[in-house]
C-alpha atoms as a PDB file:
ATOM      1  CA  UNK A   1       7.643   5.909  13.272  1.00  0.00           C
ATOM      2  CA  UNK A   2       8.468   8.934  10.912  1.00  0.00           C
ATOM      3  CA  UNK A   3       8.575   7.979   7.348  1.00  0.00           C
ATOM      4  CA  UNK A   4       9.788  11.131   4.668  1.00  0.00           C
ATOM      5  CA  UNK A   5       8.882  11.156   0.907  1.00  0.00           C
ATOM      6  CA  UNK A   6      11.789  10.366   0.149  1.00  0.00           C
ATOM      7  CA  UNK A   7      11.304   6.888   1.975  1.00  0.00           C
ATOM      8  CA  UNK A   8       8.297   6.329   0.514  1.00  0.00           C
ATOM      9  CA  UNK A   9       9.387   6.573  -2.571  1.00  0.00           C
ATOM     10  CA  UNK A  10      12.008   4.436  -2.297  1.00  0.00           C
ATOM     11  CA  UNK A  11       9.875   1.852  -1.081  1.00  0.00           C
ATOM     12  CA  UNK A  12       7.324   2.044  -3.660  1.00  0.00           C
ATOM     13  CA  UNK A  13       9.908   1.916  -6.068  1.00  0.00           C
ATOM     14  CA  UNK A  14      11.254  -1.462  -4.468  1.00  0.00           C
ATOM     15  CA  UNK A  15       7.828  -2.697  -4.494  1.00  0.00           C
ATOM     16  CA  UNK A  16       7.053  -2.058  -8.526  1.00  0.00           C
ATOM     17  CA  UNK A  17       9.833  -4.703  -8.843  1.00  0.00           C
ATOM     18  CA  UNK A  18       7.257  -7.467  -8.103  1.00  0.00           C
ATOM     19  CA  UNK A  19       5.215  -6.930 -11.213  1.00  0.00           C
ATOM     20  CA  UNK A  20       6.878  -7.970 -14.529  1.00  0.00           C
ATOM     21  CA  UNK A  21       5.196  -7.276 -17.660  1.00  0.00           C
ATOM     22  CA  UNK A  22       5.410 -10.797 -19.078  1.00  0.00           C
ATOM     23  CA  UNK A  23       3.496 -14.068 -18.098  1.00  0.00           C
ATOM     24  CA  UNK A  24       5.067 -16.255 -15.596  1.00  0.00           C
ATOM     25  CA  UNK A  25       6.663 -19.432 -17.545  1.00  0.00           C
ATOM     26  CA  UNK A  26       3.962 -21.909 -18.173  1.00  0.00           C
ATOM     27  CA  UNK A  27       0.846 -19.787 -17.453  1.00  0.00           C
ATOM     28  CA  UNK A  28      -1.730 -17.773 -20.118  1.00  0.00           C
ATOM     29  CA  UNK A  29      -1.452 -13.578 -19.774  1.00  0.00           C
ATOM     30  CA  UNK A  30      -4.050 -12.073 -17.752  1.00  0.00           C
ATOM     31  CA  UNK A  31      -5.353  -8.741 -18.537  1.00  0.00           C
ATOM     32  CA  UNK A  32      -7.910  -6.343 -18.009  1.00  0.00           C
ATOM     33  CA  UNK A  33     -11.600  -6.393 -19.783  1.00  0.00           C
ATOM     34  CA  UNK A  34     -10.393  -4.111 -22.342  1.00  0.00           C
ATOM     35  CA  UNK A  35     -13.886  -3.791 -24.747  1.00  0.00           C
ATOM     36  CA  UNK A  36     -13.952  -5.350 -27.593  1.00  0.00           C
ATOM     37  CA  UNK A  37     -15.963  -4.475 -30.962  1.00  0.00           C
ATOM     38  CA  UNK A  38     -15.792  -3.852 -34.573  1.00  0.00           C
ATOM     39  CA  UNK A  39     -16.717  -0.022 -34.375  1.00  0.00           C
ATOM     40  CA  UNK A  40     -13.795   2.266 -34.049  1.00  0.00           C
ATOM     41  CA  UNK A  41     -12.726   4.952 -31.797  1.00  0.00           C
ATOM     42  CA  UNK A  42     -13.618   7.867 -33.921  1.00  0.00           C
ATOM     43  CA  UNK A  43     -16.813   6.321 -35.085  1.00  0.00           C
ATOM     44  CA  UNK A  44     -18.083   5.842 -31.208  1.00  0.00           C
ATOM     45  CA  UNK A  45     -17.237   9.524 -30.928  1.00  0.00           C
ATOM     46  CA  UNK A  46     -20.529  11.071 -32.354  1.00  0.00           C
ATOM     47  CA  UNK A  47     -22.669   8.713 -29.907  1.00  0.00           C
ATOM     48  CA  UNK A  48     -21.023   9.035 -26.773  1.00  0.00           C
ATOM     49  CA  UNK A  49     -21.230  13.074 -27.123  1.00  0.00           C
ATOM     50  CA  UNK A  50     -25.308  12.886 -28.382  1.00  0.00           C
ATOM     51  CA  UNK A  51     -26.396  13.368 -24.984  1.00  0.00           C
ATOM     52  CA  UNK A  52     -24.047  16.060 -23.913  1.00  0.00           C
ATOM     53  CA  UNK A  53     -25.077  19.423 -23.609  1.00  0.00           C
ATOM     54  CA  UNK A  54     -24.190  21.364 -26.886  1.00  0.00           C
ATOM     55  CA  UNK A  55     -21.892  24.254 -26.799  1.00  0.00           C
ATOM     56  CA  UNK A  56     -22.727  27.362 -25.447  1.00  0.00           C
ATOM     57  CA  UNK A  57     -20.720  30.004 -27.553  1.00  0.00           C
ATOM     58  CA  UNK A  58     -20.813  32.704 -24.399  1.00  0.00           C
ATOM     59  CA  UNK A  59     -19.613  30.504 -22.028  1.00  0.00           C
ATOM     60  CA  UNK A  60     -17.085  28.763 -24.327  1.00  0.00           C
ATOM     61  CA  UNK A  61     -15.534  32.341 -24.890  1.00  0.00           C
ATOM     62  CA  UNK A  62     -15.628  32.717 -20.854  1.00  0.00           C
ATOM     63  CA  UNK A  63     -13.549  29.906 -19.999  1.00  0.00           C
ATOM     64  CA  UNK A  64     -11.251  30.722 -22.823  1.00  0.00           C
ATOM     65  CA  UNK A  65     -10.738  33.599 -21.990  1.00  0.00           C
ATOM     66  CA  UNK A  66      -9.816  32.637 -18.380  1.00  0.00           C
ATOM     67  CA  UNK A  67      -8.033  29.323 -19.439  1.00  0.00           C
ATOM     68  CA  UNK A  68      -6.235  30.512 -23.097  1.00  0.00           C
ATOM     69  CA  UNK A  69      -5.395  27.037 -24.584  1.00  0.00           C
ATOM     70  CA  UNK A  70      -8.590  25.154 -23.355  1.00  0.00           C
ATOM     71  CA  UNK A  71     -10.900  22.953 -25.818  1.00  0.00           C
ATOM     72  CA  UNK A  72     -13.670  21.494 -24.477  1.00  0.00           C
ATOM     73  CA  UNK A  73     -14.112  17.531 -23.725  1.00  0.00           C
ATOM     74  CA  UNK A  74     -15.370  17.109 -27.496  1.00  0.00           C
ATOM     75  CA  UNK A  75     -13.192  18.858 -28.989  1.00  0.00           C
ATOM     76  CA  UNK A  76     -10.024  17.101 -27.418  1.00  0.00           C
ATOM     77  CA  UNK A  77     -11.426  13.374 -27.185  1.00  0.00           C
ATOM     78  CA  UNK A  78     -12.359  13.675 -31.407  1.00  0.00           C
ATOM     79  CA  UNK A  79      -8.427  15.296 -31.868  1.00  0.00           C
ATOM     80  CA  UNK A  80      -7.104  12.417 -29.617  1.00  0.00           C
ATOM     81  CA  UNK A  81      -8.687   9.613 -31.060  1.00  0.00           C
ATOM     82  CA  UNK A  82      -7.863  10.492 -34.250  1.00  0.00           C
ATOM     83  CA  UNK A  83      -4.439  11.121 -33.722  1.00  0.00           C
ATOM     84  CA  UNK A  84      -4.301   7.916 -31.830  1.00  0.00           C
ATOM     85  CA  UNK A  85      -6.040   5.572 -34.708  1.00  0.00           C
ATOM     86  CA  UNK A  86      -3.095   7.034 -36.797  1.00  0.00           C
ATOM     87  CA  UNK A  87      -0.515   5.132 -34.454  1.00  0.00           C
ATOM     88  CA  UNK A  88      -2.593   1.732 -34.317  1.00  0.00           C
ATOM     89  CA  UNK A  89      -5.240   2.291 -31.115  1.00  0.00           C
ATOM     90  CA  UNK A  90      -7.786   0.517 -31.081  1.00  0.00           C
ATOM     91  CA  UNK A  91     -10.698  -0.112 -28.537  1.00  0.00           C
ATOM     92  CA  UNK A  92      -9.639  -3.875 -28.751  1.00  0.00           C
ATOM     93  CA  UNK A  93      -5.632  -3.449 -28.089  1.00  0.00           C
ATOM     94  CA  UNK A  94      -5.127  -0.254 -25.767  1.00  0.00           C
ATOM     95  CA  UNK A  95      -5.344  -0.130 -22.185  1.00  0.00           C
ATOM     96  CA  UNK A  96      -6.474   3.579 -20.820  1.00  0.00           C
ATOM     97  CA  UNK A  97      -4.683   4.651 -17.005  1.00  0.00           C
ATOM     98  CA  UNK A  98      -5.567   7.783 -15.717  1.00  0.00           C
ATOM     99  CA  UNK A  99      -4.268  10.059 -13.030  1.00  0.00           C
ATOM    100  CA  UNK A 100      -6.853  12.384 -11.782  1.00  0.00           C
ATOM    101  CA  UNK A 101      -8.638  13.538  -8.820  1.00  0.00           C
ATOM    102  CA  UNK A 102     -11.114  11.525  -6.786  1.00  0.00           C
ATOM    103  CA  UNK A 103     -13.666  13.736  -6.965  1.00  0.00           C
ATOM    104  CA  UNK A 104     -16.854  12.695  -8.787  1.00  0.00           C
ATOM    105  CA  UNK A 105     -16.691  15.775 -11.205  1.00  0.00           C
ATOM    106  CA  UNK A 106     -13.113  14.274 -12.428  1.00  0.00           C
ATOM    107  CA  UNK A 107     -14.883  11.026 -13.513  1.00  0.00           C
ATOM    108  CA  UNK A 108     -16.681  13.156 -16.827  1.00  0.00           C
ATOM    109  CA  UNK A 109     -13.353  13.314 -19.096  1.00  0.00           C
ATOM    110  CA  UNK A 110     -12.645   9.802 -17.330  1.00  0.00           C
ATOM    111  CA  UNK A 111     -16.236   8.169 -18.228  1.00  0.00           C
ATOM    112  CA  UNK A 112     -15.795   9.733 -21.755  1.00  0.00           C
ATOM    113  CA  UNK A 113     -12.292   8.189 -22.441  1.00  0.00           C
ATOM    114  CA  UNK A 114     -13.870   4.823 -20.826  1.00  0.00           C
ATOM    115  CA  UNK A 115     -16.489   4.694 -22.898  1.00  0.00           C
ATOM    116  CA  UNK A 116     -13.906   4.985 -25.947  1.00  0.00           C
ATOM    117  CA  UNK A 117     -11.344   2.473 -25.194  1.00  0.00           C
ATOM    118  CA  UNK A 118     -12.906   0.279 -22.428  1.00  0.00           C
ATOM    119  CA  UNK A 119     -11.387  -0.146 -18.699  1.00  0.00           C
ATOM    120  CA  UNK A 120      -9.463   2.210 -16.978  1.00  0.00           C
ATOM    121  CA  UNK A 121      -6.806   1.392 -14.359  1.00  0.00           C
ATOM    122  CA  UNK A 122      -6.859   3.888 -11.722  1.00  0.00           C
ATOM    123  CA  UNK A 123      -3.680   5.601 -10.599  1.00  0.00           C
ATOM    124  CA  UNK A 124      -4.410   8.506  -9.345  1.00  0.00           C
ATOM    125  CA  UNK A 125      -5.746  10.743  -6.248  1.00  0.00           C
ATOM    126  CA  UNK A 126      -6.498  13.884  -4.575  1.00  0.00           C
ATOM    127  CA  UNK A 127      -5.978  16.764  -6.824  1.00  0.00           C
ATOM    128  CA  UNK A 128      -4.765  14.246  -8.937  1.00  0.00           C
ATOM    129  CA  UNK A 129      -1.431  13.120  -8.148  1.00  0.00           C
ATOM    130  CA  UNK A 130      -0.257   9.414  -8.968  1.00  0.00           C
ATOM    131  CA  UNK A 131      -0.396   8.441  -5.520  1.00  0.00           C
ATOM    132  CA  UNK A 132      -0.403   4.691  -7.405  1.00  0.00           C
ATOM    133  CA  UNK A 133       3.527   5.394  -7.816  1.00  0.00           C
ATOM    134  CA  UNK A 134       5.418   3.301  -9.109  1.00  0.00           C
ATOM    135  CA  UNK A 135       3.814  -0.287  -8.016  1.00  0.00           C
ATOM    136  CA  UNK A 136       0.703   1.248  -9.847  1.00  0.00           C
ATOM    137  CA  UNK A 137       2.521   1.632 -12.913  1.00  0.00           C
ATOM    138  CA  UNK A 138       4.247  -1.631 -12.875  1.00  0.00           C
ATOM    139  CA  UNK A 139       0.696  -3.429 -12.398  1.00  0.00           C
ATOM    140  CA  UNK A 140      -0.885  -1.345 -15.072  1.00  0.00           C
ATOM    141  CA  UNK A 141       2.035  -2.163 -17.686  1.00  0.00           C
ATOM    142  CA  UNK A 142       1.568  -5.755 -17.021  1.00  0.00           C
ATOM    143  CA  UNK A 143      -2.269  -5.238 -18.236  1.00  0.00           C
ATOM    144  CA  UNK A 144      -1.495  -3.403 -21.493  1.00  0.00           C
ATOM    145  CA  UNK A 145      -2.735  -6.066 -24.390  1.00  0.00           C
ATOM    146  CA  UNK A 146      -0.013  -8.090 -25.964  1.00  0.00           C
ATOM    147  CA  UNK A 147       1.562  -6.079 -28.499  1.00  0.00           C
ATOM    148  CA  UNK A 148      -0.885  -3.330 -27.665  1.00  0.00           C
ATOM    149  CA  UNK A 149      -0.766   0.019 -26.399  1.00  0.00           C
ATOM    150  CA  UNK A 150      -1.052   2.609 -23.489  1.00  0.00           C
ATOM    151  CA  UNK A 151      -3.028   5.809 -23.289  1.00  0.00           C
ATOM    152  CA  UNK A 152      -2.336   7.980 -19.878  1.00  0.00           C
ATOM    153  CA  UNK A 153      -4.173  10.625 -19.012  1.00  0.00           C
ATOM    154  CA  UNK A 154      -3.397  12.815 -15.684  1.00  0.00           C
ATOM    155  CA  UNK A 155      -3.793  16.483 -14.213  1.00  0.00           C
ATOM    156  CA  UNK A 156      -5.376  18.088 -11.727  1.00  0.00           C
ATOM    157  CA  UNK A 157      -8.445  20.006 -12.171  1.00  0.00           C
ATOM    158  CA  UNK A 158     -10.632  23.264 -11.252  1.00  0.00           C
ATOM    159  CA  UNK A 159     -14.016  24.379 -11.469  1.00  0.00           C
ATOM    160  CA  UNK A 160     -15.862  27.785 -12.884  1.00  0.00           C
ATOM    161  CA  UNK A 161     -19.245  28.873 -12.706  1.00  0.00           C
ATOM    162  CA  UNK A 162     -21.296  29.992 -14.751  1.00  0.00           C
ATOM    163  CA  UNK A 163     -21.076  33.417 -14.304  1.00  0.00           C
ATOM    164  CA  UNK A 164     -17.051  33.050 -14.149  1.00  0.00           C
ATOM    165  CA  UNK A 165     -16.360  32.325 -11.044  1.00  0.00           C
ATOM    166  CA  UNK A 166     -12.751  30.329 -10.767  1.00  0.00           C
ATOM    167  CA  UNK A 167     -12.697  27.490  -8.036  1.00  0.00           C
ATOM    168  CA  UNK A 168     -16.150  26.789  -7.842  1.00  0.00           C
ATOM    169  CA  UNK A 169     -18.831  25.064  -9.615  1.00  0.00           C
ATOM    170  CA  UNK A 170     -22.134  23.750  -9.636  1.00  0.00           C
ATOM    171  CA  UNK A 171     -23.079  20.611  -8.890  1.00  0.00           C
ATOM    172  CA  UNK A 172     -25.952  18.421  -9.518  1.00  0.00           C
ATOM    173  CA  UNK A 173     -28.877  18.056  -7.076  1.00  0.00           C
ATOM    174  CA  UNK A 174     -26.818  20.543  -4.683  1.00  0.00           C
ATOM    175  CA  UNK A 175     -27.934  23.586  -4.476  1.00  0.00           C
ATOM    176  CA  UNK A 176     -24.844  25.326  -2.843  1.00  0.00           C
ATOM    177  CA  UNK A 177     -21.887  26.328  -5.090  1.00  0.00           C
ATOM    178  CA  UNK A 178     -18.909  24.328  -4.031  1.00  0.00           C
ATOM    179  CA  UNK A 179     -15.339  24.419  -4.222  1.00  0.00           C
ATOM    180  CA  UNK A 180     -13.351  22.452  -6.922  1.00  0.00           C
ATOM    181  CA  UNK A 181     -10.941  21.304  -6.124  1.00  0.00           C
ATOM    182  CA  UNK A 182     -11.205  20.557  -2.795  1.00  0.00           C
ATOM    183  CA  UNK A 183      -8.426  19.208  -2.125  1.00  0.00           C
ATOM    184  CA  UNK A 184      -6.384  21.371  -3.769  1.00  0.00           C
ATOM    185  CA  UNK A 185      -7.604  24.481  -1.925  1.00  0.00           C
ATOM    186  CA  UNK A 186      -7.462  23.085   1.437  1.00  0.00           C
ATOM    187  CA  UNK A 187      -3.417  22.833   0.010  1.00  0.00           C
ATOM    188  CA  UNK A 188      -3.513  26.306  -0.895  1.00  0.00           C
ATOM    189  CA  UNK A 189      -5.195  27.640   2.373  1.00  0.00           C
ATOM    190  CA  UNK A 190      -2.465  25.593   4.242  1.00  0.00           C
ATOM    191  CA  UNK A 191       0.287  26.678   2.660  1.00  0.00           C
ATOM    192  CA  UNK A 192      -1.111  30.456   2.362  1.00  0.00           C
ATOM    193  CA  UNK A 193      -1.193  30.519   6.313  1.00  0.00           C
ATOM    194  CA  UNK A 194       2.350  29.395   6.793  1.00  0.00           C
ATOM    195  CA  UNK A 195       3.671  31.923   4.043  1.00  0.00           C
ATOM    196  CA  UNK A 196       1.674  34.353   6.410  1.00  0.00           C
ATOM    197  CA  UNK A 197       3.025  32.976   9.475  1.00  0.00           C
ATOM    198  CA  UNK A 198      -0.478  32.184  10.894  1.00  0.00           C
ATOM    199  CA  UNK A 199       0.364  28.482  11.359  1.00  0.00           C
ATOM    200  CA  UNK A 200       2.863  26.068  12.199  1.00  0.00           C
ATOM    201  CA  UNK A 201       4.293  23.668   9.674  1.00  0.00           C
ATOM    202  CA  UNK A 202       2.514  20.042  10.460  1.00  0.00           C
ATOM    203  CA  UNK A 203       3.431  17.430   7.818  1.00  0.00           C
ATOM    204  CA  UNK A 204       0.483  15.629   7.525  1.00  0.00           C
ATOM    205  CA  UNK A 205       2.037  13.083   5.596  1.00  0.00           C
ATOM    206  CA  UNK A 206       2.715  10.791   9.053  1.00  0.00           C
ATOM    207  CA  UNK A 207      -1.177  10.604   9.386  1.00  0.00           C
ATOM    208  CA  UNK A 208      -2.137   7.443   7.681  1.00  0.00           C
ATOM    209  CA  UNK A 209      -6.055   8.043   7.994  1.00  0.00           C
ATOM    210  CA  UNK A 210      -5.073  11.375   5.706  1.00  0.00           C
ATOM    211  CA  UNK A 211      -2.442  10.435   4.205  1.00  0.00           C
ATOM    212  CA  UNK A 212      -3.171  11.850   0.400  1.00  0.00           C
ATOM    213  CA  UNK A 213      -4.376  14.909   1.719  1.00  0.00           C
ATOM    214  CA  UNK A 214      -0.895  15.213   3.685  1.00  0.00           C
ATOM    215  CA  UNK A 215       1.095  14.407   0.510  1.00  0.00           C
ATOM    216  CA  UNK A 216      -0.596  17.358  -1.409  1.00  0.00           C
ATOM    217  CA  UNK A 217       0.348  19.693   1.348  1.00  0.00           C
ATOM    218  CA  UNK A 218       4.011  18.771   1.435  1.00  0.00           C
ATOM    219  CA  UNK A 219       3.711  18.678  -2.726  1.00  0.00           C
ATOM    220  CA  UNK A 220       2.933  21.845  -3.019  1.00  0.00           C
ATOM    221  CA  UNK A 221       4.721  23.738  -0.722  1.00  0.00           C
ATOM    222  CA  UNK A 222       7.862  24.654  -3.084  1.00  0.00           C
ATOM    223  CA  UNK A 223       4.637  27.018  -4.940  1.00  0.00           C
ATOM    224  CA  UNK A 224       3.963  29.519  -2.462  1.00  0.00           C
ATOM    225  CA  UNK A 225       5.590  32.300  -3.671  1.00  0.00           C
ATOM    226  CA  UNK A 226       4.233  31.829  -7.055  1.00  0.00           C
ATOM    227  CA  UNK A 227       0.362  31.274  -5.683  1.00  0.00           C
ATOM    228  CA  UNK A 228       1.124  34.129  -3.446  1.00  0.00           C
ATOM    229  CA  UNK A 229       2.387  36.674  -6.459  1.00  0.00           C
ATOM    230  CA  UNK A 230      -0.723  35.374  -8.957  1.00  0.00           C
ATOM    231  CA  UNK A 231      -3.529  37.872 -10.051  1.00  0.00           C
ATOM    232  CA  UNK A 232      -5.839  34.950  -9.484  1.00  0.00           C
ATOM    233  CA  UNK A 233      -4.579  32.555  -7.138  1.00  0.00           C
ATOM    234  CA  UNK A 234      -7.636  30.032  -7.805  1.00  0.00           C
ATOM    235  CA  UNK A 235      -6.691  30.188 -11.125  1.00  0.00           C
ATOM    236  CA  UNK A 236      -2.685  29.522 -11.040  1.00  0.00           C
ATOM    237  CA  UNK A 237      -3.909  26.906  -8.459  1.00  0.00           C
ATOM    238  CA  UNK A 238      -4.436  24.258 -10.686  1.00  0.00           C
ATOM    239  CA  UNK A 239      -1.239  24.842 -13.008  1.00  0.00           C
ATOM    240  CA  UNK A 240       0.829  24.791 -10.098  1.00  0.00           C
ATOM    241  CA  UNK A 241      -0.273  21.709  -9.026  1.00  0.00           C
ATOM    242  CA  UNK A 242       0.008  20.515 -12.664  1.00  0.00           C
ATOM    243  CA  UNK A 243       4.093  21.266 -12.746  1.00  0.00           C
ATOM    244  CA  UNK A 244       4.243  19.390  -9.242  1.00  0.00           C
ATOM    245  CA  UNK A 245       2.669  16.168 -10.790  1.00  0.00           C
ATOM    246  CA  UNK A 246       4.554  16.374 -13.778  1.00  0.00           C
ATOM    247  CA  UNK A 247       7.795  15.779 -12.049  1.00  0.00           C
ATOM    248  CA  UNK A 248       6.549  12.683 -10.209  1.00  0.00           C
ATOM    249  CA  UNK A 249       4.806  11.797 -13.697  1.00  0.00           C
ATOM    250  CA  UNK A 250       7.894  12.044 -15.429  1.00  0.00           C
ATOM    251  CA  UNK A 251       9.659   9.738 -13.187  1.00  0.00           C
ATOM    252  CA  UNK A 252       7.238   7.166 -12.867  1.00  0.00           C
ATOM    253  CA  UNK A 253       7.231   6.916 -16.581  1.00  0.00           C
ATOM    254  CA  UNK A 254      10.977   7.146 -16.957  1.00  0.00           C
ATOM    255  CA  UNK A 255      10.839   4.293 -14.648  1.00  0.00           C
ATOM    256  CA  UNK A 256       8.883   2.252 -16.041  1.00  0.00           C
ATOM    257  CA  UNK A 257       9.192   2.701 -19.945  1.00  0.00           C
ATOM    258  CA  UNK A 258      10.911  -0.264 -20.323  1.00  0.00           C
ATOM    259  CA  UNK A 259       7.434  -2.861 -19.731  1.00  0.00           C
ATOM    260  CA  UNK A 260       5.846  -0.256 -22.839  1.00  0.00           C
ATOM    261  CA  UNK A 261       4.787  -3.082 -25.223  1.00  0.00           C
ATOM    262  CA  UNK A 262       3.787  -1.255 -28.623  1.00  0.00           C
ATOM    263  CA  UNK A 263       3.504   1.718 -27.343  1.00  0.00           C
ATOM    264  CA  UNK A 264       2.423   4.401 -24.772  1.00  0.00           C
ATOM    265  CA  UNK A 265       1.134   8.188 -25.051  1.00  0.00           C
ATOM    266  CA  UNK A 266       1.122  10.271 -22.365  1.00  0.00           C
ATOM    267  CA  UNK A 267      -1.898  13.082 -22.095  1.00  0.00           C
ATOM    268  CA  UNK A 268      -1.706  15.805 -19.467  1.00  0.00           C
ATOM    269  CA  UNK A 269      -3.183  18.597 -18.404  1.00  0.00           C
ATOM    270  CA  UNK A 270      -6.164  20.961 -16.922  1.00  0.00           C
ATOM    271  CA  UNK A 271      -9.333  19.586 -16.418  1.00  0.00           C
ATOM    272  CA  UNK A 272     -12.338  22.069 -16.083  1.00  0.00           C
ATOM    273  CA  UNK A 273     -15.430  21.295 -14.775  1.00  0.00           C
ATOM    274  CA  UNK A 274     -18.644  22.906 -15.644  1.00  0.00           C
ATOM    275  CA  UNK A 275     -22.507  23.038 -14.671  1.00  0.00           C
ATOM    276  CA  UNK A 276     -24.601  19.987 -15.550  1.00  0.00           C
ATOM    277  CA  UNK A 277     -25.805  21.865 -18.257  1.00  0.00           C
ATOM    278  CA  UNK A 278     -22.805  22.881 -19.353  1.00  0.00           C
ATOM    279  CA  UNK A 279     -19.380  21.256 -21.959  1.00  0.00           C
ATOM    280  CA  UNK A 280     -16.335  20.240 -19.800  1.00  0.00           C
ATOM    281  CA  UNK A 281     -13.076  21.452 -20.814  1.00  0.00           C
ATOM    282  CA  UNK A 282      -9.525  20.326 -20.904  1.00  0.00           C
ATOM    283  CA  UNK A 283      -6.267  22.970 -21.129  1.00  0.00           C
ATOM    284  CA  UNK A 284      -3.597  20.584 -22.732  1.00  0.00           C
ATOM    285  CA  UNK A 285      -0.207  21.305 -21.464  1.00  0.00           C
ATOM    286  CA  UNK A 286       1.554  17.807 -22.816  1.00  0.00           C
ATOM    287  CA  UNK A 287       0.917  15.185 -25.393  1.00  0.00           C
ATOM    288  CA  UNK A 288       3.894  12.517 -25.788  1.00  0.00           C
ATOM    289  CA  UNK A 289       4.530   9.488 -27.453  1.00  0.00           C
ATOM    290  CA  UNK A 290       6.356   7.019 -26.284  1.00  0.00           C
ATOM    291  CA  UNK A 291       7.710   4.028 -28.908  1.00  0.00           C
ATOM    292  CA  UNK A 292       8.390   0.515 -27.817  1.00  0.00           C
ATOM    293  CA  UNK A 293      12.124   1.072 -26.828  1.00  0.00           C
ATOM    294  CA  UNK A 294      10.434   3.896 -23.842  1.00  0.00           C
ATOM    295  CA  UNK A 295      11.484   7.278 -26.584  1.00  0.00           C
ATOM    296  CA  UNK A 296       9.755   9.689 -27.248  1.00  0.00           C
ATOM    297  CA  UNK A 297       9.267   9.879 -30.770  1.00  0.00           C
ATOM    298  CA  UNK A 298       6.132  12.512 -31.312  1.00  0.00           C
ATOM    299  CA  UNK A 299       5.400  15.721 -29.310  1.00  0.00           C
ATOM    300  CA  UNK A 300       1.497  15.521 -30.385  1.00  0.00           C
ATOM    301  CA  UNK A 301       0.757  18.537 -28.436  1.00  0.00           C
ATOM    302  CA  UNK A 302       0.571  21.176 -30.918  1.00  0.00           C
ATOM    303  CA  UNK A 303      -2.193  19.122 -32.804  1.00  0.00           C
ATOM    304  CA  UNK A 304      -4.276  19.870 -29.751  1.00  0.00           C
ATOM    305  CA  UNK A 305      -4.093  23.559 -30.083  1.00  0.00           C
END
């Protein structure tokens, strides 16, 4: 059987229509363990960054230089918070969703954002894309705290070394230096041998035991002229990636604005990924609120730059 996107889509749209935000009549709300505690957002912020490395003010000029707009982990989780505890969030009444990659490196901004606001509800995949759709969101909305709020991060990410290198990092215990993303080069590779003409178009997409890996493939396809023009096609890598998630972002949101309970922001961008010994960073490229009625009410982005 040959199923397109567009199918999918449709189907995972039909499917978010079983979750509704509210209890069913008669029954007590569930919701996730969102962690409780008197200490506040910003004032957790100085412990859980004690044990990260401290900043390294060559390095910190490399990756600006090759990422202009990038702040490191620090940096944007102490702007967020605090922009955040302006609107009302609160470890004890916001729910944190996040759309990144699978790969262990994406779990540092992840674990950092966890250990802020308590449990995260997964809805992303390779390279990052909300493969959760539209279901996900729906089941994630219905988990928000009563009269709480929302905080989504999503993007894809890329690694550098330490000497600069774009697209590859190093990893803990393993000595060779490996590519990051994975994922999203294996895209890039595929797509940069049918803009050559060295290989026949394949959709993945019908393989179910790949199926993610497919879907990034087909995603990214409408770039290859752009990766294929770049000065550094590791580098535009990631960004392209980033405009193809946004649309399918944007419409999963648009979607689903109407189960926002107090209210939802919506953070997106580049993650980085450094050495062990070495500051993440994050390149902001969007930072929305959303009110209760699903409008955007804030572009918070230019607080982050």
């Amino acid at each position: 059987m040959n199923l397109s996107v567009a199918t999918l889509v449709i189907s995972f749209g039909a499917a978010a229509q079983a979750f509704q935000v509210g209890p069913a009549p008669g029954r007590a709300s569930t919701r996730l363990g969102i962690v409780a505690g008197e200490e506040k957002a910003s004032e957790k912020l100085e412990r859980i960054f004690a044990s990260k490395p401290a900043e390294d003010p060559a390095f910190d000029k490399m990756v600006k230089n090759a990422f202009p707009g990038a702040i490191s982990n620090r940096e944007l989780a102490t702007r967020v918070v605090g922009l955040l505890e302006e609107k009302g969030f609160t470890p004890e009444n916001t729910l944190l969703a996040t759309s990144v990659c699978a790969d262990e490196l994406a779990r540092v901004l992840e674990d950092e954002f966890v250990d802020i606001y308590g449990t995260n509800f997964n809805l992303g995949g390779l390279s990052g894309f909300p493969f959760a759709g539209n279901t996900g969101w729906g089941a994630m909305s219905a988990h928000v705290p009563d009269n709480g709020f929302c905080l989504t991060i999503h993007g894809p990410h890329v690694g550098i070394t330490k000497d600069g290198v774009i697209g590859k990092v190093e990893r803990s215990g393993i000595a060779l230096v490996d590519n990051c993303c994975g994922s999203a080069i294996a895209a890039s590779n595929y797509l940069q041998a049918i803009t050559d003409g060295t290989a026949d178009i394949n959709p993945r997409i019908q393989s179910f035991s790949d199926f993610q890996q497919g879907a990034v493939q087909e995603l990214i396809l409408p770039f290859g002229k752009r990766l294929g023009r770049a000065e550094n096609r590791m580098r535009e890598l990631p960004y392209a990636l980033y405009d193809s998630q946004e649309v399918m972002v944007t419409d999963i949101v648009n979607t689903g604005k109407a189960s926002i309970k107090q209210g939802l922001a919506v953070l997106g961008g580049i993650q980085i990924n450094t050495a062990p010994d070495q500051l993440d960073y994050f390149h902001p490229l969007r930072f929305d609120y959303f009110d209760s009625d699903g409008n955007v009410v804030e572009n918070m982005l230019p607080y982050l730059r």
